[in-house]
C-alpha atoms as a PDB file:
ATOM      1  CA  UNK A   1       8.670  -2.406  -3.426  1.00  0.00           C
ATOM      2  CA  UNK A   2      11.372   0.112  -4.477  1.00  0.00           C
ATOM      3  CA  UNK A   3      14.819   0.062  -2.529  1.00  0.00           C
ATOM      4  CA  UNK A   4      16.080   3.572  -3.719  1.00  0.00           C
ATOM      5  CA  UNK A   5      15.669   5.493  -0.879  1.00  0.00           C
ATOM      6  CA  UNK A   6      12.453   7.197  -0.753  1.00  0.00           C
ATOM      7  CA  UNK A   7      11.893  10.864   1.446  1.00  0.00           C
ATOM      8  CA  UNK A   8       8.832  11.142   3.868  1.00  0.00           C
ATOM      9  CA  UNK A   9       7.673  14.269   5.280  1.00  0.00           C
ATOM     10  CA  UNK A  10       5.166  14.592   8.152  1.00  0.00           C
ATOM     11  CA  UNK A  11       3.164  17.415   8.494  1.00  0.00           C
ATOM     12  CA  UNK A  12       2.050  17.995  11.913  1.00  0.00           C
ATOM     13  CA  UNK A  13       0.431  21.578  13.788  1.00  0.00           C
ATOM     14  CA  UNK A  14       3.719  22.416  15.695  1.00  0.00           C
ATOM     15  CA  UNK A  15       6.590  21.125  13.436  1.00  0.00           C
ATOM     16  CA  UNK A  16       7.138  19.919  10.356  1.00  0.00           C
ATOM     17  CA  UNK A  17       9.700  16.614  10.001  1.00  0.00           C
ATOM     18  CA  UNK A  18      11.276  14.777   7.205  1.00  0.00           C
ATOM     19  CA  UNK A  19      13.987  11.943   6.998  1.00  0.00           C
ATOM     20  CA  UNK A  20      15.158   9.207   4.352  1.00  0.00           C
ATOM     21  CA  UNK A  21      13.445   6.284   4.556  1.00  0.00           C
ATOM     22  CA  UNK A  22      14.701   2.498   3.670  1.00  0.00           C
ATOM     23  CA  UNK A  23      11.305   1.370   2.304  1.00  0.00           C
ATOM     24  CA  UNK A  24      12.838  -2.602   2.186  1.00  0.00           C
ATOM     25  CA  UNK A  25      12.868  -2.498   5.703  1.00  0.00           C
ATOM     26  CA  UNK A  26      10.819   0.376   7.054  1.00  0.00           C
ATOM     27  CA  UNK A  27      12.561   2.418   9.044  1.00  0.00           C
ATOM     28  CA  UNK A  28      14.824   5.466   8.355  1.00  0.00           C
ATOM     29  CA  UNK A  29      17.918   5.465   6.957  1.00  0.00           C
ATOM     30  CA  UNK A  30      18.653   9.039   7.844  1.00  0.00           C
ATOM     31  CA  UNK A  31      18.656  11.383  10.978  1.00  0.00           C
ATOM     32  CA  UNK A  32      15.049  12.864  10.933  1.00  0.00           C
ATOM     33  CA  UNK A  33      15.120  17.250  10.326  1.00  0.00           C
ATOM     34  CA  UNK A  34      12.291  18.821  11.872  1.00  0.00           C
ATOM     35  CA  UNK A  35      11.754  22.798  11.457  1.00  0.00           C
ATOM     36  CA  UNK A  36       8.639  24.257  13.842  1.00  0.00           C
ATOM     37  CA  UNK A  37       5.173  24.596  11.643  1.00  0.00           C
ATOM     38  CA  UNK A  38       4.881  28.207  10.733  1.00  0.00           C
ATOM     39  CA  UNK A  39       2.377  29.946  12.996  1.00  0.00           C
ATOM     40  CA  UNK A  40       0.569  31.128   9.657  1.00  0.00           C
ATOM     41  CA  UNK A  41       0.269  27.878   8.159  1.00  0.00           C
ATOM     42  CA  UNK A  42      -0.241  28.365   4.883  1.00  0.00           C
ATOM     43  CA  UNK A  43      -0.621  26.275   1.750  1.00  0.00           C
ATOM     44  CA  UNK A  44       2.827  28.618   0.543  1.00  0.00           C
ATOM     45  CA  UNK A  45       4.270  28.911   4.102  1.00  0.00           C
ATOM     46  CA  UNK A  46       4.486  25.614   4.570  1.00  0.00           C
ATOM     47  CA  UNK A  47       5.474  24.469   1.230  1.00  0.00           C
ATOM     48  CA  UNK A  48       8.784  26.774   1.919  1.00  0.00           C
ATOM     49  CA  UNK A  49       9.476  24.653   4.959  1.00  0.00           C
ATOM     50  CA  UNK A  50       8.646  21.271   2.779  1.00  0.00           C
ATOM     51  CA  UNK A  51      10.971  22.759   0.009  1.00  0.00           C
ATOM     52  CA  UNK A  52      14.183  23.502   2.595  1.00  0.00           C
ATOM     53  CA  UNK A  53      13.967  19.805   4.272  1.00  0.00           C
ATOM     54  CA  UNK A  54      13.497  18.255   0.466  1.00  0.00           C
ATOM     55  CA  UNK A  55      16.824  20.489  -0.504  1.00  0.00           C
ATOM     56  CA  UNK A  56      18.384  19.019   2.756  1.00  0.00           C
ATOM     57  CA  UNK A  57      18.321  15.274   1.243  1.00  0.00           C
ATOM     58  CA  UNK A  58      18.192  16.416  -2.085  1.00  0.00           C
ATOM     59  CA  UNK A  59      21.845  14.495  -2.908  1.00  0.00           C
ATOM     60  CA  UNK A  60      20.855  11.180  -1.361  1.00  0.00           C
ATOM     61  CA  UNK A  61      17.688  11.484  -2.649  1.00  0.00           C
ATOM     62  CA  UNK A  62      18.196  12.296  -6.344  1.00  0.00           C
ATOM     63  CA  UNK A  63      15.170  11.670  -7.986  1.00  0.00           C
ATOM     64  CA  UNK A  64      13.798   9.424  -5.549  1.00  0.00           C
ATOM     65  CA  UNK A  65       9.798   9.537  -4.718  1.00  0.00           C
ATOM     66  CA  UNK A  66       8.324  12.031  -2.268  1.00  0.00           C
ATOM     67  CA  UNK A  67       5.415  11.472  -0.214  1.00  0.00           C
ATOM     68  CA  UNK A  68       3.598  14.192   2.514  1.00  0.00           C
ATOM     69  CA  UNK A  69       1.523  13.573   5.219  1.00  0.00           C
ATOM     70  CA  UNK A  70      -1.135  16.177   6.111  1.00  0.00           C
ATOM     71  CA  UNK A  71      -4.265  16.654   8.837  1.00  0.00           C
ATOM     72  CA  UNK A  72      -6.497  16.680   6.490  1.00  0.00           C
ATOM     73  CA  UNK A  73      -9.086  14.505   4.558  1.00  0.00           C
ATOM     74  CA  UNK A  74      -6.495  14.042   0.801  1.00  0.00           C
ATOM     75  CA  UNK A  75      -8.281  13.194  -2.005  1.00  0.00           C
ATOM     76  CA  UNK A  76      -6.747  13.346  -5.283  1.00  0.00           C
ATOM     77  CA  UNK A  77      -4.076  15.613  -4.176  1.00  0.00           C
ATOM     78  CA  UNK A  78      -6.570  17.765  -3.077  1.00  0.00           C
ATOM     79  CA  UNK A  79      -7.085  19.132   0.730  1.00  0.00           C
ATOM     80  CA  UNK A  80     -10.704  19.090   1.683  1.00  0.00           C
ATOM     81  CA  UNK A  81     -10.151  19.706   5.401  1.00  0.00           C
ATOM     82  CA  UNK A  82      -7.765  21.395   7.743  1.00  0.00           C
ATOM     83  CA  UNK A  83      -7.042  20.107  11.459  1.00  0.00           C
ATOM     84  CA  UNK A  84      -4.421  22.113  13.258  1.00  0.00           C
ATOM     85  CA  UNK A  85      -3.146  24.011   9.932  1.00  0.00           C
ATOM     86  CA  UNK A  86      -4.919  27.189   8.458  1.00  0.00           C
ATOM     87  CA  UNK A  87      -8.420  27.040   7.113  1.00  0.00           C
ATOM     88  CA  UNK A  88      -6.792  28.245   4.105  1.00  0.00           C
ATOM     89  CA  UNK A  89      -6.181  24.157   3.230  1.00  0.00           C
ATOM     90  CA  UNK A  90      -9.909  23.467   2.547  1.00  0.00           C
ATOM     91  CA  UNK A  91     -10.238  22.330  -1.211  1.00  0.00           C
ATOM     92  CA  UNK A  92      -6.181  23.210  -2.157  1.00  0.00           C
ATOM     93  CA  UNK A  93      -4.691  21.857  -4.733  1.00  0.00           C
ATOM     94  CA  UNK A  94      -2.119  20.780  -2.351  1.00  0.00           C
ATOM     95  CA  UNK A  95       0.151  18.399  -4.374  1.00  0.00           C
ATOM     96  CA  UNK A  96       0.243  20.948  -7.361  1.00  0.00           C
ATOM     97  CA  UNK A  97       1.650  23.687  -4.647  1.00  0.00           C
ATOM     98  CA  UNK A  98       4.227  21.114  -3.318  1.00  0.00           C
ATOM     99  CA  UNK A  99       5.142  20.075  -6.851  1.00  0.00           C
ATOM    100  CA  UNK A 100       5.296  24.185  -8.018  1.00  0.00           C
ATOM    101  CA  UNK A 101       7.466  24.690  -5.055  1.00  0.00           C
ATOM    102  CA  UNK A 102       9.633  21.466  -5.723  1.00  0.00           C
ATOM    103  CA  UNK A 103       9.769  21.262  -9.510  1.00  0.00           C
ATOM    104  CA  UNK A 104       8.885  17.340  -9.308  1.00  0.00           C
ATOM    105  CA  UNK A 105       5.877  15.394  -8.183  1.00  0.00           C
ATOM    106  CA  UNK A 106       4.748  14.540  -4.777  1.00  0.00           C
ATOM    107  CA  UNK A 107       2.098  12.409  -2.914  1.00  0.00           C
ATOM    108  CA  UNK A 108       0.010  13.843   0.100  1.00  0.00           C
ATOM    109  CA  UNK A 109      -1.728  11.789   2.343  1.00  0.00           C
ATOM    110  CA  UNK A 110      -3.650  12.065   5.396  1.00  0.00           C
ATOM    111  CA  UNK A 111      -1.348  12.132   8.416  1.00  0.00           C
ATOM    112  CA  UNK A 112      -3.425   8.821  10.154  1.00  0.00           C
ATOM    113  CA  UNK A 113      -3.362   6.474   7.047  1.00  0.00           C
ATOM    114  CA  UNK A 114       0.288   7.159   6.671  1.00  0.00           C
ATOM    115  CA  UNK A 115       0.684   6.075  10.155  1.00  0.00           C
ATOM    116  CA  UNK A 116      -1.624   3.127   9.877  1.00  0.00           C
ATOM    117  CA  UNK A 117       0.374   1.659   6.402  1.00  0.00           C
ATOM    118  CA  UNK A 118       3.447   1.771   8.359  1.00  0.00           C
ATOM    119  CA  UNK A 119       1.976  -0.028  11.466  1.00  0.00           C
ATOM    120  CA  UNK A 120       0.046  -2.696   8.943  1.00  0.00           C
ATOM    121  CA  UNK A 121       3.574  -3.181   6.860  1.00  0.00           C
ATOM    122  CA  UNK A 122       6.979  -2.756   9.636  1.00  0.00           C
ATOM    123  CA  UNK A 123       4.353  -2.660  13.088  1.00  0.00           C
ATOM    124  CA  UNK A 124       2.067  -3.869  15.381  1.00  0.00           C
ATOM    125  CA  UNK A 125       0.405  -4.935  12.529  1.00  0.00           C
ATOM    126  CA  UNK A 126       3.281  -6.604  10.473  1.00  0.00           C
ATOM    127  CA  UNK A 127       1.545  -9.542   9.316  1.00  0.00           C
ATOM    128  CA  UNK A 128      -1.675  -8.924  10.138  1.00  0.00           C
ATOM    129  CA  UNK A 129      -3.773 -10.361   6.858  1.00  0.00           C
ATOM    130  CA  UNK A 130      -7.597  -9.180   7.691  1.00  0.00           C
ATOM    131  CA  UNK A 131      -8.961  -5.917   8.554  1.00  0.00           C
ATOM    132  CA  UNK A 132      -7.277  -3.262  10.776  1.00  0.00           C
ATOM    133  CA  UNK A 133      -8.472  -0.497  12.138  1.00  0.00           C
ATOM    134  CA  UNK A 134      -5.608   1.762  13.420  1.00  0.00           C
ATOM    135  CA  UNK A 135      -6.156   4.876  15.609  1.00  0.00           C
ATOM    136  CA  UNK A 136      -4.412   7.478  16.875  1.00  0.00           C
ATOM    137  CA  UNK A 137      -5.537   9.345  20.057  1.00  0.00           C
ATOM    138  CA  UNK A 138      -4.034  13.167  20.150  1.00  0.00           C
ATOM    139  CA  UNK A 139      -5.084  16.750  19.920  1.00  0.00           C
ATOM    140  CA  UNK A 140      -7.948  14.524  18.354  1.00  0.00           C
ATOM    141  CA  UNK A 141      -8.530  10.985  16.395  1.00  0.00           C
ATOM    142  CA  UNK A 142      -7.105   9.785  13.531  1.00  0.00           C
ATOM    143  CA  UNK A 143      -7.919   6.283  12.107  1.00  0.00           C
ATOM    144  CA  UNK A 144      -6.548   4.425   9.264  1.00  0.00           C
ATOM    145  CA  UNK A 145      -8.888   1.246   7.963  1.00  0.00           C
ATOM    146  CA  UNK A 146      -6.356  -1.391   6.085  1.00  0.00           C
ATOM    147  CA  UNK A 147      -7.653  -4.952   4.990  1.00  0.00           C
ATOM    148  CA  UNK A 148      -4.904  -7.619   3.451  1.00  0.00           C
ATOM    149  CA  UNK A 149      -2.686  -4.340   3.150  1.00  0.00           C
ATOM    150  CA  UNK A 150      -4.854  -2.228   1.265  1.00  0.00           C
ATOM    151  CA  UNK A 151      -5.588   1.316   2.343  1.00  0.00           C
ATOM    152  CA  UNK A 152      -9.506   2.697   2.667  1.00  0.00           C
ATOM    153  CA  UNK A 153      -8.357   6.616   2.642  1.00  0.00           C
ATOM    154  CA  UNK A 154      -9.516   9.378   5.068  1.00  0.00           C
ATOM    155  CA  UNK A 155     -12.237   7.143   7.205  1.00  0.00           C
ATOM    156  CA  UNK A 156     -11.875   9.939   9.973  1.00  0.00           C
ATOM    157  CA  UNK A 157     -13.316   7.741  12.796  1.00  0.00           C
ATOM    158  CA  UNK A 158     -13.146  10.224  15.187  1.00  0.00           C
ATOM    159  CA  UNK A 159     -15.972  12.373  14.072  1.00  0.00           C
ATOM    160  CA  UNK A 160     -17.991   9.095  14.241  1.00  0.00           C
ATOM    161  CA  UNK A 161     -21.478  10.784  16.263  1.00  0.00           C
ATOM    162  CA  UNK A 162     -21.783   8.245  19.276  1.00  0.00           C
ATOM    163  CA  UNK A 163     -24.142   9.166  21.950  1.00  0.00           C
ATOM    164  CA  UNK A 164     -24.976  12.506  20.362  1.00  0.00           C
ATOM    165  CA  UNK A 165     -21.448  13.904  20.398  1.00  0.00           C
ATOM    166  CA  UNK A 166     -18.406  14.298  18.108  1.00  0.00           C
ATOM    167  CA  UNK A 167     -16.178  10.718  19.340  1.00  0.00           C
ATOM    168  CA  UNK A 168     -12.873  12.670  19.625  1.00  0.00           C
ATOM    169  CA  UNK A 169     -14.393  15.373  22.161  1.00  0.00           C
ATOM    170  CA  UNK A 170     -14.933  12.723  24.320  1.00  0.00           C
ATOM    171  CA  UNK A 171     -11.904  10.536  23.998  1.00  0.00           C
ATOM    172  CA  UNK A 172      -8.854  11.987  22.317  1.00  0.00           C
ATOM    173  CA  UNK A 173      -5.944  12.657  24.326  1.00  0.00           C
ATOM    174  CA  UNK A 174      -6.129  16.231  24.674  1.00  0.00           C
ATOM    175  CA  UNK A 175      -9.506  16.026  26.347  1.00  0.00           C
ATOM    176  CA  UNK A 176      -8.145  13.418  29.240  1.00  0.00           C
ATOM    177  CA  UNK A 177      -5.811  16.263  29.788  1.00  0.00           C
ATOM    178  CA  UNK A 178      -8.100  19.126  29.318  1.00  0.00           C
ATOM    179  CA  UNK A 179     -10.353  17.804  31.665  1.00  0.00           C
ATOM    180  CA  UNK A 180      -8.293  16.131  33.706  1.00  0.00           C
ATOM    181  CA  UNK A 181      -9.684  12.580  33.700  1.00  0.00           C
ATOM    182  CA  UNK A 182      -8.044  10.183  35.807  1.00  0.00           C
ATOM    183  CA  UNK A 183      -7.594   6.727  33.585  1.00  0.00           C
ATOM    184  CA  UNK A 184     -10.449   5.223  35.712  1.00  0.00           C
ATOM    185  CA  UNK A 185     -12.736   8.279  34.105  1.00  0.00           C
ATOM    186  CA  UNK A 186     -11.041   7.987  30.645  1.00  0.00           C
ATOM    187  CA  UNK A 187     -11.589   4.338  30.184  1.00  0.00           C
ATOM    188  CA  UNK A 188     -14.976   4.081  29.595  1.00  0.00           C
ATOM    189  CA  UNK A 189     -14.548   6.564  27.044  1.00  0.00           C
ATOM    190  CA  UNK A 190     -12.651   4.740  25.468  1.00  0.00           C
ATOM    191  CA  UNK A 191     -14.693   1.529  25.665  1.00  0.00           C
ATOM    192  CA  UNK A 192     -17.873   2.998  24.323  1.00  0.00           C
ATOM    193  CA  UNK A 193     -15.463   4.356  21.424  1.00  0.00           C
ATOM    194  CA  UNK A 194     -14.197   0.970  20.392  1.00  0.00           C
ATOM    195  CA  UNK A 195     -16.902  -0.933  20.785  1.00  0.00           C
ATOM    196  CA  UNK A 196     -19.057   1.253  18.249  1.00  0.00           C
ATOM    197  CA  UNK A 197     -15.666   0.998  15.932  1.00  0.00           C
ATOM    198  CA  UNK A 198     -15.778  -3.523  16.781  1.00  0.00           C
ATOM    199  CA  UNK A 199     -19.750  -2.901  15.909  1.00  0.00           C
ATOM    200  CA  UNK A 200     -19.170  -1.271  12.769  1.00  0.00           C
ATOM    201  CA  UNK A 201     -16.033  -2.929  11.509  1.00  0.00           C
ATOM    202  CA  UNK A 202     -16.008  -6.291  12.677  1.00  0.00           C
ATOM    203  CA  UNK A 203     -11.600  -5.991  13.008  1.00  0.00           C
ATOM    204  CA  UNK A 204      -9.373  -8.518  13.209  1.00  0.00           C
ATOM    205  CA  UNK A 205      -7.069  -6.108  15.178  1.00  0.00           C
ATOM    206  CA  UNK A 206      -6.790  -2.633  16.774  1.00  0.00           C
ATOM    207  CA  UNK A 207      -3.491  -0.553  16.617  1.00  0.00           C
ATOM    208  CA  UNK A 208      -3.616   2.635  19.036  1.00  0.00           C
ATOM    209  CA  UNK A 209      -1.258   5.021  18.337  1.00  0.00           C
ATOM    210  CA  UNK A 210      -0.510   8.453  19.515  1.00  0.00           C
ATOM    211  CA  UNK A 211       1.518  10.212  22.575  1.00  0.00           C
ATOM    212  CA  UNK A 212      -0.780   8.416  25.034  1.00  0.00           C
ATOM    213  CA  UNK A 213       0.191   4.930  23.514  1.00  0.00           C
ATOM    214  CA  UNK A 214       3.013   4.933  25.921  1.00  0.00           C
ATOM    215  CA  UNK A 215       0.864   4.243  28.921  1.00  0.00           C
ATOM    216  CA  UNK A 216      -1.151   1.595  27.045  1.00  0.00           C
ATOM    217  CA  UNK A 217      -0.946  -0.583  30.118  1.00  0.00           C
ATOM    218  CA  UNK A 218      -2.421   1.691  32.016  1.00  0.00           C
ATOM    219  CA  UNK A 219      -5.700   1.322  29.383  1.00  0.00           C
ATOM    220  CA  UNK A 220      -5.612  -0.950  26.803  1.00  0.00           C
ATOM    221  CA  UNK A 221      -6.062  -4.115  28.827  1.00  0.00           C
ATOM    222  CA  UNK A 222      -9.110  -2.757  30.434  1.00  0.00           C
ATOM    223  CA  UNK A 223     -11.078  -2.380  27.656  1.00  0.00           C
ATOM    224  CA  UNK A 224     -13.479  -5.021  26.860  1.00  0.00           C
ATOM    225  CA  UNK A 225     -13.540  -6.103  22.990  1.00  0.00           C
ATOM    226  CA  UNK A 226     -13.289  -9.261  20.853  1.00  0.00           C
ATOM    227  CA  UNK A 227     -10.647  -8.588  18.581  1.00  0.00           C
ATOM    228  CA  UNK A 228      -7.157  -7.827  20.367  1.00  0.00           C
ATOM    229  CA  UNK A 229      -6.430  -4.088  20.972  1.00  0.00           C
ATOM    230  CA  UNK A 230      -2.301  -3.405  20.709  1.00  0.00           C
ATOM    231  CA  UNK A 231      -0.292  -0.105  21.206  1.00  0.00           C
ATOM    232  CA  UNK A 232       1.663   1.085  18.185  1.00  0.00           C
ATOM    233  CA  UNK A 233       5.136   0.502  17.941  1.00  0.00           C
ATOM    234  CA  UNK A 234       6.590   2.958  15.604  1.00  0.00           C
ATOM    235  CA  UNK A 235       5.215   6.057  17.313  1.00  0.00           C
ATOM    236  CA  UNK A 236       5.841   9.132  16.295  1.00  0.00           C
ATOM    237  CA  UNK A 237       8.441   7.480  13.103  1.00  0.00           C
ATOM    238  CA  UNK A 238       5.281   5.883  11.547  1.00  0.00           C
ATOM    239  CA  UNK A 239       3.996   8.898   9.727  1.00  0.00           C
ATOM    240  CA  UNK A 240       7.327   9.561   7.739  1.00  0.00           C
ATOM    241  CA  UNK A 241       7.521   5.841   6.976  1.00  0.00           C
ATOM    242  CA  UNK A 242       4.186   5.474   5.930  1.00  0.00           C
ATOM    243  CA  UNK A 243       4.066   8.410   3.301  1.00  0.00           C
ATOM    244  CA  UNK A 244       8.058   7.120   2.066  1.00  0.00           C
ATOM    245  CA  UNK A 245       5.889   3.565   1.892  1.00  0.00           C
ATOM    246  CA  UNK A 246       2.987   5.029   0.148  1.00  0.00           C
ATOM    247  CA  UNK A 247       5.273   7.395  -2.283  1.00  0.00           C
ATOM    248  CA  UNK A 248       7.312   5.069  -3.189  1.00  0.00           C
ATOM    249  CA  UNK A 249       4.275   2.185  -4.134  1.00  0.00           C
ATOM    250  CA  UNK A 250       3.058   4.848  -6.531  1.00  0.00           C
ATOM    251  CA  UNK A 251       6.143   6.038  -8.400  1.00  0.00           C
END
């Protein structure tokens, strides 16, 4: 693991937030910068923003590795999705436009398995040597699948079918507040959607992240599964910290 600081930048629908991060420990080692999400978000929009917050570390950083987090499926740099960002990300070359924009390399990664390294390595995970399956209940569901530390890339869990419907219109966040479900309503929403996850994946542990995570005692404890079910603990930090992690491991 590197100690030079590394910079993590996390790429969300309504802002767009960056800080130095002390990979040897996991946290940041800077006051986080976060500049609203352009409302036409795209590929060279937001690379502007991604270029001013890399320019606002650029001294401490020096030369030190990059890493992006995105809503979108990542594969070899590549974009082949786009949740909560303009359509206009579907199959871009997104790490060449960061690195055209930047004049040095970069890593992009899905937005949920940045968030799931950091839980597995500084979290409610720290320590955790089998699988893990992390989630993160929102706008929709992200998951991140990690077994002894190792990453299984853009799993996107929550367009698992279950029942005949798309999981995460049943049981992401913004639908308990769309539709107003009391917890009692929400819960076995969630159930059904872990247990098909326990079914498939036979865990050793479930993280749950996201805004909701906060009222984890109000749900978590309720639901009925074999392996233990735990709320994050590095909120909305673990996205930054997980593509600093990630950048870092690859430079």
């Amino acid at each position: 693991m590197h100690n030079t600081p590394a910079l993590g930048i996390d790429i969300g629908g309504s802002g767009i937030k960056g800080a130095l991060v002390d990979t040897a420990v996991g946290d940041f080692s800077t006051d986080r910068i976060r500049i609203p999400t352009p409302a036409k978000s795209t590929p060279k929009n937001i690379a502007e923003v991604v270029s001013d917050i890399v320019g606002s570390f650029a001294a401490e950083l020096g030369d030190g590795p990059i890493g992006i987090t995105i809503p979108a499926v990542v594969t070899h740099g590549i974009t082949r999705s786009a949740a909560n960002i303009d359509p206009s990300w579907v199959d871009a070359p997104a790490a060449d436009v960061f690195s055209e924009h930047l004049g040095r390399s970069v890593m992009v990664v899905n937005d949920a398995d940045a968030a799931g390294i950091a839980e597995v390595r500084f979290g409610a995970a720290a320590g955790e040597q089998g699988v893990v399956l992390v989630t993160t209940l929102g706008t929709g569901i992200g998951s991140a699948l990690i077994y002894r530390g190792i990453l299984v890339p853009n799993t996107e869990l929550g367009h698992l079918e279950i029942d005949g419907k798309d999981a995460e219109k049943r049981a992401a966040a913004s639908v308990k507040a769309a539709e107003k479900l009391s917890y009692a309503r929400y819960i076995p929403r969630l159930q059904r959607y872990y247990e098909t996850l326990e079914k498939l994946f036979s865990p050793d542990l479930f993280v749950v992240g996201g805004g909701v995570s906060k009222d984890s005692h109000k749900f978590l404890p309720q639901l009925k599964l074999r392996a233990p079910i735990v709320p994050a603990t590095l909120r909305n930090r673990a996205g930054i910290i997980g593509a600093a992690l990630l950048a870092a491991e690859e430079n």
